[in-house]
PDB file of N, CA and C in Angstrom:
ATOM      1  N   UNK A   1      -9.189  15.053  -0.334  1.00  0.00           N
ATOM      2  CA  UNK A   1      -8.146  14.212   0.217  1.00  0.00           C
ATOM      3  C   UNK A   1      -8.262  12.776  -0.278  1.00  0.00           C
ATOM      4  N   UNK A   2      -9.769  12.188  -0.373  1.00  0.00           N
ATOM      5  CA  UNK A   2      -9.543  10.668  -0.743  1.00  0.00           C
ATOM      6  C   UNK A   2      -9.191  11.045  -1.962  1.00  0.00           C
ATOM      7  N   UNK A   3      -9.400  11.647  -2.964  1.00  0.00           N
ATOM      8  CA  UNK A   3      -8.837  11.488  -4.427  1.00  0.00           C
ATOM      9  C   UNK A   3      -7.522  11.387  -4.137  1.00  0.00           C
ATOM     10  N   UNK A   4      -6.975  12.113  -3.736  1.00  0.00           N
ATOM     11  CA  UNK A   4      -5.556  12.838  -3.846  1.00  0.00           C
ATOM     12  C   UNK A   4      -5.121  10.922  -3.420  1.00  0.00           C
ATOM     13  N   UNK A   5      -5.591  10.421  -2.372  1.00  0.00           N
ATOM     14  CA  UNK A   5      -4.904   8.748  -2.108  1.00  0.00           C
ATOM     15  C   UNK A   5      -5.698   7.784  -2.784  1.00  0.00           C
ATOM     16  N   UNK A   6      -6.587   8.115  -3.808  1.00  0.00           N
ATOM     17  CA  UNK A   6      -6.815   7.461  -5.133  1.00  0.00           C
ATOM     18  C   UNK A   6      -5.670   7.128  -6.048  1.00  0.00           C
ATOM     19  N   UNK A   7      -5.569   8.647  -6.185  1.00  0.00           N
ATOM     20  CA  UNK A   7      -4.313   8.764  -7.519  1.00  0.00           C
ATOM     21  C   UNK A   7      -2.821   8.302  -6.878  1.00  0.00           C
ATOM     22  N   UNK A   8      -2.504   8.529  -5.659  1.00  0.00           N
ATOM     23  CA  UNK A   8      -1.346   7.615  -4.976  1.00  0.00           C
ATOM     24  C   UNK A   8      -1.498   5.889  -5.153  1.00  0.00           C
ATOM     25  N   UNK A   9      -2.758   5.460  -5.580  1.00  0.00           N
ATOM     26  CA  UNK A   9      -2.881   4.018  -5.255  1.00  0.00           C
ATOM     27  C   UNK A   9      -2.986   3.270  -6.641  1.00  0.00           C
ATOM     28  N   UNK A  10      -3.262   4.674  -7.685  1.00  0.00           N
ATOM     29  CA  UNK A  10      -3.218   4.139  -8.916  1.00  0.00           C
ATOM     30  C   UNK A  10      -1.946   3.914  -9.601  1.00  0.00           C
ATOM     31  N   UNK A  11      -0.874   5.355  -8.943  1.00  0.00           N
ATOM     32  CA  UNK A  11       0.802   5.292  -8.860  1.00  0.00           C
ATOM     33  C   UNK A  11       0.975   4.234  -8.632  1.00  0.00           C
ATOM     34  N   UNK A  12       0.980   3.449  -7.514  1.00  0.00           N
ATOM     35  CA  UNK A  12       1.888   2.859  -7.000  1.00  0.00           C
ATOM     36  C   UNK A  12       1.125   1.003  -7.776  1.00  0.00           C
ATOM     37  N   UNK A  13       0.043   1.216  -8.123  1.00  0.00           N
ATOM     38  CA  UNK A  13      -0.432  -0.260  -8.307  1.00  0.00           C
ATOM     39  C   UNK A  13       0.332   0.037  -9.874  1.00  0.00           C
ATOM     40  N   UNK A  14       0.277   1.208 -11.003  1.00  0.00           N
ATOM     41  CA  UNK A  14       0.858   0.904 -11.902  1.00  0.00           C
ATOM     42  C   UNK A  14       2.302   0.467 -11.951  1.00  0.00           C
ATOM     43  N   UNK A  15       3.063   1.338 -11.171  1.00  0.00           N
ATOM     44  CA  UNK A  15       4.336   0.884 -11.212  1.00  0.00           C
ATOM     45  C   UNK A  15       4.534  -0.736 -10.462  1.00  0.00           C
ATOM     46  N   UNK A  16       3.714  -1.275  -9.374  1.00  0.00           N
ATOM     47  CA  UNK A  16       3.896  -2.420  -9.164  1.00  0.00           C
ATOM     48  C   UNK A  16       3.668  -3.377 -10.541  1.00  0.00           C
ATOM     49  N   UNK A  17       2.778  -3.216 -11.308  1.00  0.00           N
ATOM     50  CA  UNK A  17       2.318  -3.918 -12.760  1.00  0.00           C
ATOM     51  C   UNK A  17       3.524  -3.978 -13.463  1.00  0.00           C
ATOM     52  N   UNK A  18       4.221  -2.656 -13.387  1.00  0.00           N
ATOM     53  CA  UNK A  18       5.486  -2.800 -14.014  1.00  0.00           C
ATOM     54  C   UNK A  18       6.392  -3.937 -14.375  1.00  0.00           C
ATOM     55  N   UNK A  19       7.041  -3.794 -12.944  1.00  0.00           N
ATOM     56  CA  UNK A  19       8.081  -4.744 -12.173  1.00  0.00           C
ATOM     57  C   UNK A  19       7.501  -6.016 -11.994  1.00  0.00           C
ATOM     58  N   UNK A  20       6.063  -6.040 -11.951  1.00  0.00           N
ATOM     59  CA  UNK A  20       5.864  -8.015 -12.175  1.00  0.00           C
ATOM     60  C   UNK A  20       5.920  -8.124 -13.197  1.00  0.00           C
ATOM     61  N   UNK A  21       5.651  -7.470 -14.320  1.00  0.00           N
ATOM     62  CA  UNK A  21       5.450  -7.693 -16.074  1.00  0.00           C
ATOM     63  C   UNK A  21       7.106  -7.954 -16.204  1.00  0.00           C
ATOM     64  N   UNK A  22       8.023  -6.878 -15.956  1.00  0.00           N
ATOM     65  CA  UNK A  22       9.374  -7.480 -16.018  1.00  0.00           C
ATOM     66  C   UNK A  22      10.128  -8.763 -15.552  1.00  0.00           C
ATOM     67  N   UNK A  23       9.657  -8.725 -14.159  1.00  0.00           N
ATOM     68  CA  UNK A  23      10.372  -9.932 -13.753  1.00  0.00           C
ATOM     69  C   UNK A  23       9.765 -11.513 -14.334  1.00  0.00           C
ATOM     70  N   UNK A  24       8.398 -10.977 -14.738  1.00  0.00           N
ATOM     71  CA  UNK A  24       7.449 -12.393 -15.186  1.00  0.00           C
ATOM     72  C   UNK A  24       8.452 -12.621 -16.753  1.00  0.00           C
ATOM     73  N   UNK A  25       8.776 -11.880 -17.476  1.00  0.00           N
ATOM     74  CA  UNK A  25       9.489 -11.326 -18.545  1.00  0.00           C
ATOM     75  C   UNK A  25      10.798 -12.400 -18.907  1.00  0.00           C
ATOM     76  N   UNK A  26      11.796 -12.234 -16.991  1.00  0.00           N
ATOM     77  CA  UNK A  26      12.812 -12.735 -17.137  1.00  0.00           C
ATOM     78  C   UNK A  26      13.094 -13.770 -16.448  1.00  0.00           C
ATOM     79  N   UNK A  27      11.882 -14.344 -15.876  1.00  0.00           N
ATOM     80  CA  UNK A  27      11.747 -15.522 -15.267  1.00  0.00           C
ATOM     81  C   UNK A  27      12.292 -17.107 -16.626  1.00  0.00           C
ATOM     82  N   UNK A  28      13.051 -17.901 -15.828  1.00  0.00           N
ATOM     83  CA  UNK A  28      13.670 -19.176 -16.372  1.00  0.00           C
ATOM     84  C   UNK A  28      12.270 -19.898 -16.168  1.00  0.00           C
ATOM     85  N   UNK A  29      11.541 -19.988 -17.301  1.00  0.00           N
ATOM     86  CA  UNK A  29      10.323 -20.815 -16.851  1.00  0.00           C
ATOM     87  C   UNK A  29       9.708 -21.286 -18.026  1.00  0.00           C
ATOM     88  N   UNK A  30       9.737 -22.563 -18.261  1.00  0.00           N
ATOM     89  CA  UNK A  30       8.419 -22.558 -19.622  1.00  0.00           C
ATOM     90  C   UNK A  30       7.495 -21.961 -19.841  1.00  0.00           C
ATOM     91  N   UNK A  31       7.525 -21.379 -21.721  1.00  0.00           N
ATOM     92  CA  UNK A  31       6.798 -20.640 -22.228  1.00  0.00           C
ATOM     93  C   UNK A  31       5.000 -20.766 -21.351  1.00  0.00           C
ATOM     94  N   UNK A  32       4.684 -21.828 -21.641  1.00  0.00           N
ATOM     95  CA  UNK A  32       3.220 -21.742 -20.902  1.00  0.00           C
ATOM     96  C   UNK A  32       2.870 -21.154 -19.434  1.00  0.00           C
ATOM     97  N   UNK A  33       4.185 -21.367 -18.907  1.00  0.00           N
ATOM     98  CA  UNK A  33       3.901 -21.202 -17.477  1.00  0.00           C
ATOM     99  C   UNK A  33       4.084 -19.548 -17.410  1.00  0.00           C
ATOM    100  N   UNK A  34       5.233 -18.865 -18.498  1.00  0.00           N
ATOM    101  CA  UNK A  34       5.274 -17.134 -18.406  1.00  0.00           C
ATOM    102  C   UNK A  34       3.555 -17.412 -19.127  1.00  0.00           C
ATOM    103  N   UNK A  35       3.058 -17.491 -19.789  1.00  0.00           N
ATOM    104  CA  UNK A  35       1.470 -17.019 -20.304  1.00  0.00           C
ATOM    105  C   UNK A  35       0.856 -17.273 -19.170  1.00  0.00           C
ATOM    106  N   UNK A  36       0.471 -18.317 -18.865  1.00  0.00           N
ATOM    107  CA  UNK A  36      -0.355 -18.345 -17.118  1.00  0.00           C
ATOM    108  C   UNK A  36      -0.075 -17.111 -16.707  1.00  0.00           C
ATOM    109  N   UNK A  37       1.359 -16.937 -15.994  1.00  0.00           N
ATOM    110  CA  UNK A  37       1.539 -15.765 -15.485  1.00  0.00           C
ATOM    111  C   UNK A  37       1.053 -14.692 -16.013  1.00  0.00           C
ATOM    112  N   UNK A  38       1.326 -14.102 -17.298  1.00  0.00           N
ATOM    113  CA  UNK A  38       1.048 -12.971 -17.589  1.00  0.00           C
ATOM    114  C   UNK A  38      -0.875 -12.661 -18.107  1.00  0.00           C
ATOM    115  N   UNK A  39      -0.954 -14.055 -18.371  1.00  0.00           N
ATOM    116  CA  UNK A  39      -2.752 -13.456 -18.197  1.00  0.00           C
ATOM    117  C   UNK A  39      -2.959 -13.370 -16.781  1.00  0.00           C
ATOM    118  N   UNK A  40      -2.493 -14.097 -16.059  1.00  0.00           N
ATOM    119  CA  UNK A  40      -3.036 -13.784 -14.271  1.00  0.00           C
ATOM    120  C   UNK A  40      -2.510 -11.827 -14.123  1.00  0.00           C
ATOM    121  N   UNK A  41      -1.977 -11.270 -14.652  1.00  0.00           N
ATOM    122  CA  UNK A  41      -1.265 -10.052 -14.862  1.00  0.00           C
ATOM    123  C   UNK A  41      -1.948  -9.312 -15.525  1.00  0.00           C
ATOM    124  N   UNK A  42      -2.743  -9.456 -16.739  1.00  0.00           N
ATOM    125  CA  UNK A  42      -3.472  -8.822 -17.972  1.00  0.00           C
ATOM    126  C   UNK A  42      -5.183  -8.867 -16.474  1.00  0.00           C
ATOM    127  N   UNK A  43      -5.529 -10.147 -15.955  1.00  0.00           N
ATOM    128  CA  UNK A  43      -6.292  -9.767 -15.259  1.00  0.00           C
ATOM    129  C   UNK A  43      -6.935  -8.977 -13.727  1.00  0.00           C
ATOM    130  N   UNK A  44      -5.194  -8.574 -13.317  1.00  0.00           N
ATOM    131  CA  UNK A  44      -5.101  -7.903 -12.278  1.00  0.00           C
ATOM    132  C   UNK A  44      -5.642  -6.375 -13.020  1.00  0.00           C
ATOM    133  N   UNK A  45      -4.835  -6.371 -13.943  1.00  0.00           N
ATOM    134  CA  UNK A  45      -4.360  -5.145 -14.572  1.00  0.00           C
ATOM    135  C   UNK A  45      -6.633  -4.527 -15.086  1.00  0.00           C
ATOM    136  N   UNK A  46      -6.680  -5.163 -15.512  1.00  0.00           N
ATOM    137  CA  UNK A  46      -8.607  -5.270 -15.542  1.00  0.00           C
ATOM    138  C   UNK A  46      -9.238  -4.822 -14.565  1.00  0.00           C
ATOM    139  N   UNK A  47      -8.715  -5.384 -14.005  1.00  0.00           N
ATOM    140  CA  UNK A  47      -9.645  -5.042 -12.363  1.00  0.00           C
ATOM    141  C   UNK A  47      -9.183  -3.634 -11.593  1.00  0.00           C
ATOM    142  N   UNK A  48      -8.231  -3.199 -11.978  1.00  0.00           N
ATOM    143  CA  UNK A  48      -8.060  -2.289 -11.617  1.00  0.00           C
ATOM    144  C   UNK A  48      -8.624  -1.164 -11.839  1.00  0.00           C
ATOM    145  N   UNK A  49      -9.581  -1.276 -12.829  1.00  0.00           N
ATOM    146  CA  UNK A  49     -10.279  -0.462 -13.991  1.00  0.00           C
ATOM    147  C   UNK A  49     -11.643  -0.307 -13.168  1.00  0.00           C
ATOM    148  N   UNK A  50     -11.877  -1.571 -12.696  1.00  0.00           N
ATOM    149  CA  UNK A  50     -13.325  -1.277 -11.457  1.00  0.00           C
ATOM    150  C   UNK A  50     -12.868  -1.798  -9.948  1.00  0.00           C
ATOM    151  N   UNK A  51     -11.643  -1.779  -9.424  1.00  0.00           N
ATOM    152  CA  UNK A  51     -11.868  -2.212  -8.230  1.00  0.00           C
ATOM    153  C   UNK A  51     -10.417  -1.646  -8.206  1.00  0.00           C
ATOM    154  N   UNK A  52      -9.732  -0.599  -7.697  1.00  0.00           N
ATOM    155  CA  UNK A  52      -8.663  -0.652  -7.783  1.00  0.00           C
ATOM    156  C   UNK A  52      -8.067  -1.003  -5.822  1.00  0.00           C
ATOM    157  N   UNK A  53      -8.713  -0.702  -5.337  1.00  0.00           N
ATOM    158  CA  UNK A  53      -8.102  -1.683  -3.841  1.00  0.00           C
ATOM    159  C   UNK A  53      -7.984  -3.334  -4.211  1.00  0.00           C
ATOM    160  N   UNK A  54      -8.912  -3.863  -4.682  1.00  0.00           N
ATOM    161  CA  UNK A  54      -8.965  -5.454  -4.695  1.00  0.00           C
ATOM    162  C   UNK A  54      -7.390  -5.724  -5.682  1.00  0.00           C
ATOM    163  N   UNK A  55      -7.445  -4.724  -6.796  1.00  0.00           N
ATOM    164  CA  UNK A  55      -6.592  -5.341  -7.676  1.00  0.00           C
ATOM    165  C   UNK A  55      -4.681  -4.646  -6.894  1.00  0.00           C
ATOM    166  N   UNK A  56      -5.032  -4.244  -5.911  1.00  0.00           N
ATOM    167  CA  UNK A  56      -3.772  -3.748  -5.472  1.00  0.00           C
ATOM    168  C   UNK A  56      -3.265  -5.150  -4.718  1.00  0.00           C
ATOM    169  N   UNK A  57      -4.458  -5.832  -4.095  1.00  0.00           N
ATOM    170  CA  UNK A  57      -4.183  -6.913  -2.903  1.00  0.00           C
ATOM    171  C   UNK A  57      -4.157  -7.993  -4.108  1.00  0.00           C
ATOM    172  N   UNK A  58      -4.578  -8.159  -5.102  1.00  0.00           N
ATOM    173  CA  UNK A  58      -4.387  -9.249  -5.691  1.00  0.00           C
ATOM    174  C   UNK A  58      -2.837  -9.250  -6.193  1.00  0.00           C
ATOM    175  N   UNK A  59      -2.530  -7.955  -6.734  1.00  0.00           N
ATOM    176  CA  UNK A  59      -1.050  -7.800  -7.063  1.00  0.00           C
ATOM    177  C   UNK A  59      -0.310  -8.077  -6.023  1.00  0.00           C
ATOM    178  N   UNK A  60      -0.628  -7.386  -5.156  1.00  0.00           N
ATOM    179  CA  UNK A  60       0.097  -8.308  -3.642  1.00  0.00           C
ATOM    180  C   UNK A  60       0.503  -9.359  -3.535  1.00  0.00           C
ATOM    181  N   UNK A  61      -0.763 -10.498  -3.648  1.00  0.00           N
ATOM    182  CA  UNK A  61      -0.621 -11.459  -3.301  1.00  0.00           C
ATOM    183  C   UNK A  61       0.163 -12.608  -4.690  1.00  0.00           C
ATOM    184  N   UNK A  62      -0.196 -11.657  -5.963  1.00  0.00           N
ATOM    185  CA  UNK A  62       0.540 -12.154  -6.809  1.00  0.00           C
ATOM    186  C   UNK A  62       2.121 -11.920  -6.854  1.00  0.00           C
ATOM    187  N   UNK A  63       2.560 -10.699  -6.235  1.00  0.00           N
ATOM    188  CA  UNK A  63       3.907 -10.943  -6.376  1.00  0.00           C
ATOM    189  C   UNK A  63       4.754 -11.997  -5.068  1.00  0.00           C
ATOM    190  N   UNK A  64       4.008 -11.775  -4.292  1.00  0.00           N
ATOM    191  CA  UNK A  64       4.464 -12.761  -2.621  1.00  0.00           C
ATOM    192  C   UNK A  64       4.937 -14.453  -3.550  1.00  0.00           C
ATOM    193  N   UNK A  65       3.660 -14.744  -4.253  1.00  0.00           N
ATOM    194  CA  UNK A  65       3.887 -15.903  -4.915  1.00  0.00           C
ATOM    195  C   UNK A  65       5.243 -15.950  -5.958  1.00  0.00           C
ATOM    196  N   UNK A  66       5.427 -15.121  -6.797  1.00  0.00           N
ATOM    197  CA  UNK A  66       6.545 -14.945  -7.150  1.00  0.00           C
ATOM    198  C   UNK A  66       7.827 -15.063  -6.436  1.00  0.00           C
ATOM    199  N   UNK A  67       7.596 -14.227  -5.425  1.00  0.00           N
ATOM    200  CA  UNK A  67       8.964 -14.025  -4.372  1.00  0.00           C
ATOM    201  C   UNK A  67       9.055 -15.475  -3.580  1.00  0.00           C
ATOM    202  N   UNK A  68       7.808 -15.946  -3.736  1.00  0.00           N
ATOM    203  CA  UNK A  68       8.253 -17.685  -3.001  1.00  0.00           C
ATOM    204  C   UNK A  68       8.581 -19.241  -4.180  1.00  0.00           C
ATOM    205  N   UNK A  69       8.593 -18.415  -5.362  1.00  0.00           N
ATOM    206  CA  UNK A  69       8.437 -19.485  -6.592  1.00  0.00           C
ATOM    207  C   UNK A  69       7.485 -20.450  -6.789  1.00  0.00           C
ATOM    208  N   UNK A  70       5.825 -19.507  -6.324  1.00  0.00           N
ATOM    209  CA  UNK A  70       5.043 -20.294  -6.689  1.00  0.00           C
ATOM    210  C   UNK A  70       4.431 -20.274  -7.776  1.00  0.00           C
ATOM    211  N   UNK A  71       4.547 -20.897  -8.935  1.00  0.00           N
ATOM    212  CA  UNK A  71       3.791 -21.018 -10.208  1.00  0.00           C
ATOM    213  C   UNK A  71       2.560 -21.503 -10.909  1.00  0.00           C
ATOM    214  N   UNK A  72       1.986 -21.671 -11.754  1.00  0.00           N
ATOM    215  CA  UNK A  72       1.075 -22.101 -11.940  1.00  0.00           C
ATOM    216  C   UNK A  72       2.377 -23.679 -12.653  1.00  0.00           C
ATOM    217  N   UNK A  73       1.551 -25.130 -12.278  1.00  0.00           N
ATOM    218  CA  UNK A  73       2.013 -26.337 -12.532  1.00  0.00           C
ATOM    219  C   UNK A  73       1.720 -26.716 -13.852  1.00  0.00           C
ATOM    220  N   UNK A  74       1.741 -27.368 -14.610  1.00  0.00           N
ATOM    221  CA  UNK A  74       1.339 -28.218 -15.483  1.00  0.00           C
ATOM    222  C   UNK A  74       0.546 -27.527 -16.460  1.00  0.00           C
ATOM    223  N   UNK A  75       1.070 -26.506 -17.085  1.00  0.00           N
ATOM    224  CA  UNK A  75       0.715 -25.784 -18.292  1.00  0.00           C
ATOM    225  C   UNK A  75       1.495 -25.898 -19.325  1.00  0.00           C
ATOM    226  N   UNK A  76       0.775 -26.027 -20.108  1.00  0.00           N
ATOM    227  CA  UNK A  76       1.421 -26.510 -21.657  1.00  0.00           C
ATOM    228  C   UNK A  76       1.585 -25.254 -22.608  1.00  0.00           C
ATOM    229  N   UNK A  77       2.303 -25.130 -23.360  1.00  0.00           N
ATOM    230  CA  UNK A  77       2.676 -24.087 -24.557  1.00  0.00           C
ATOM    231  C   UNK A  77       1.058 -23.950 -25.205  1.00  0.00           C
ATOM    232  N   UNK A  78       0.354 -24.304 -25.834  1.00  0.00           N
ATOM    233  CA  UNK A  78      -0.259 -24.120 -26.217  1.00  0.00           C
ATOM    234  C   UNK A  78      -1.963 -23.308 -25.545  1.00  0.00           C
ATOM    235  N   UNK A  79      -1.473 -23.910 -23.899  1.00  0.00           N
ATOM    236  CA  UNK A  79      -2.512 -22.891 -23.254  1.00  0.00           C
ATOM    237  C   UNK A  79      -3.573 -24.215 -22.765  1.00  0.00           C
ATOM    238  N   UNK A  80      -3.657 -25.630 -23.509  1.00  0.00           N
ATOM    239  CA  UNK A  80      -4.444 -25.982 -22.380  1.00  0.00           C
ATOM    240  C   UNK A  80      -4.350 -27.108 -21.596  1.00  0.00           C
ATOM    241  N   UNK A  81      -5.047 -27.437 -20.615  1.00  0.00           N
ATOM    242  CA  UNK A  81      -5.007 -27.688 -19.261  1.00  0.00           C
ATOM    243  C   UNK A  81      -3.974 -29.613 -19.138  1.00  0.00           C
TER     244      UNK A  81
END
């Protein structure tokens, strides 16, 4: 039975990866600020590989931020600080 809601949690965290990779995709936002985003995304997506509860709540909490337009500030095209 826990496998069986393993593989439900790996469903549902991939397809959540999805839909933030898209919407991060079509977000009106300077180039630096979609890269912030999408490495914060490349490192959910990692963790899922050894922690897949943590990286479900981090996706969580990464899309909430999305849904409230919170971004990473003051990132430059080139990546640094």
């Amino acid at each position: 039975m826990e496998r069986d809601d393993q593989l439900k949690l790996y469903g549902v965290v991939a397809d959540r990866l999805k839909v933030a990779h898209a919407r991060v995709r079509t977000l009106q936002v300077p180039e630096g600020v979609r890269m912030a985003l999408t490495r914060k995304l490349l490192v959910i997506t990692a963790a899922a590989k050894h922690d897949l509860a943590d990286a479900a709540r981090r996706l969580e909490w990464f899309m909430e931020d999305l849904d409230e337009g919170r971004y990473p500030e003051d990132v430059h095209t080139d990546g640094s600080p």
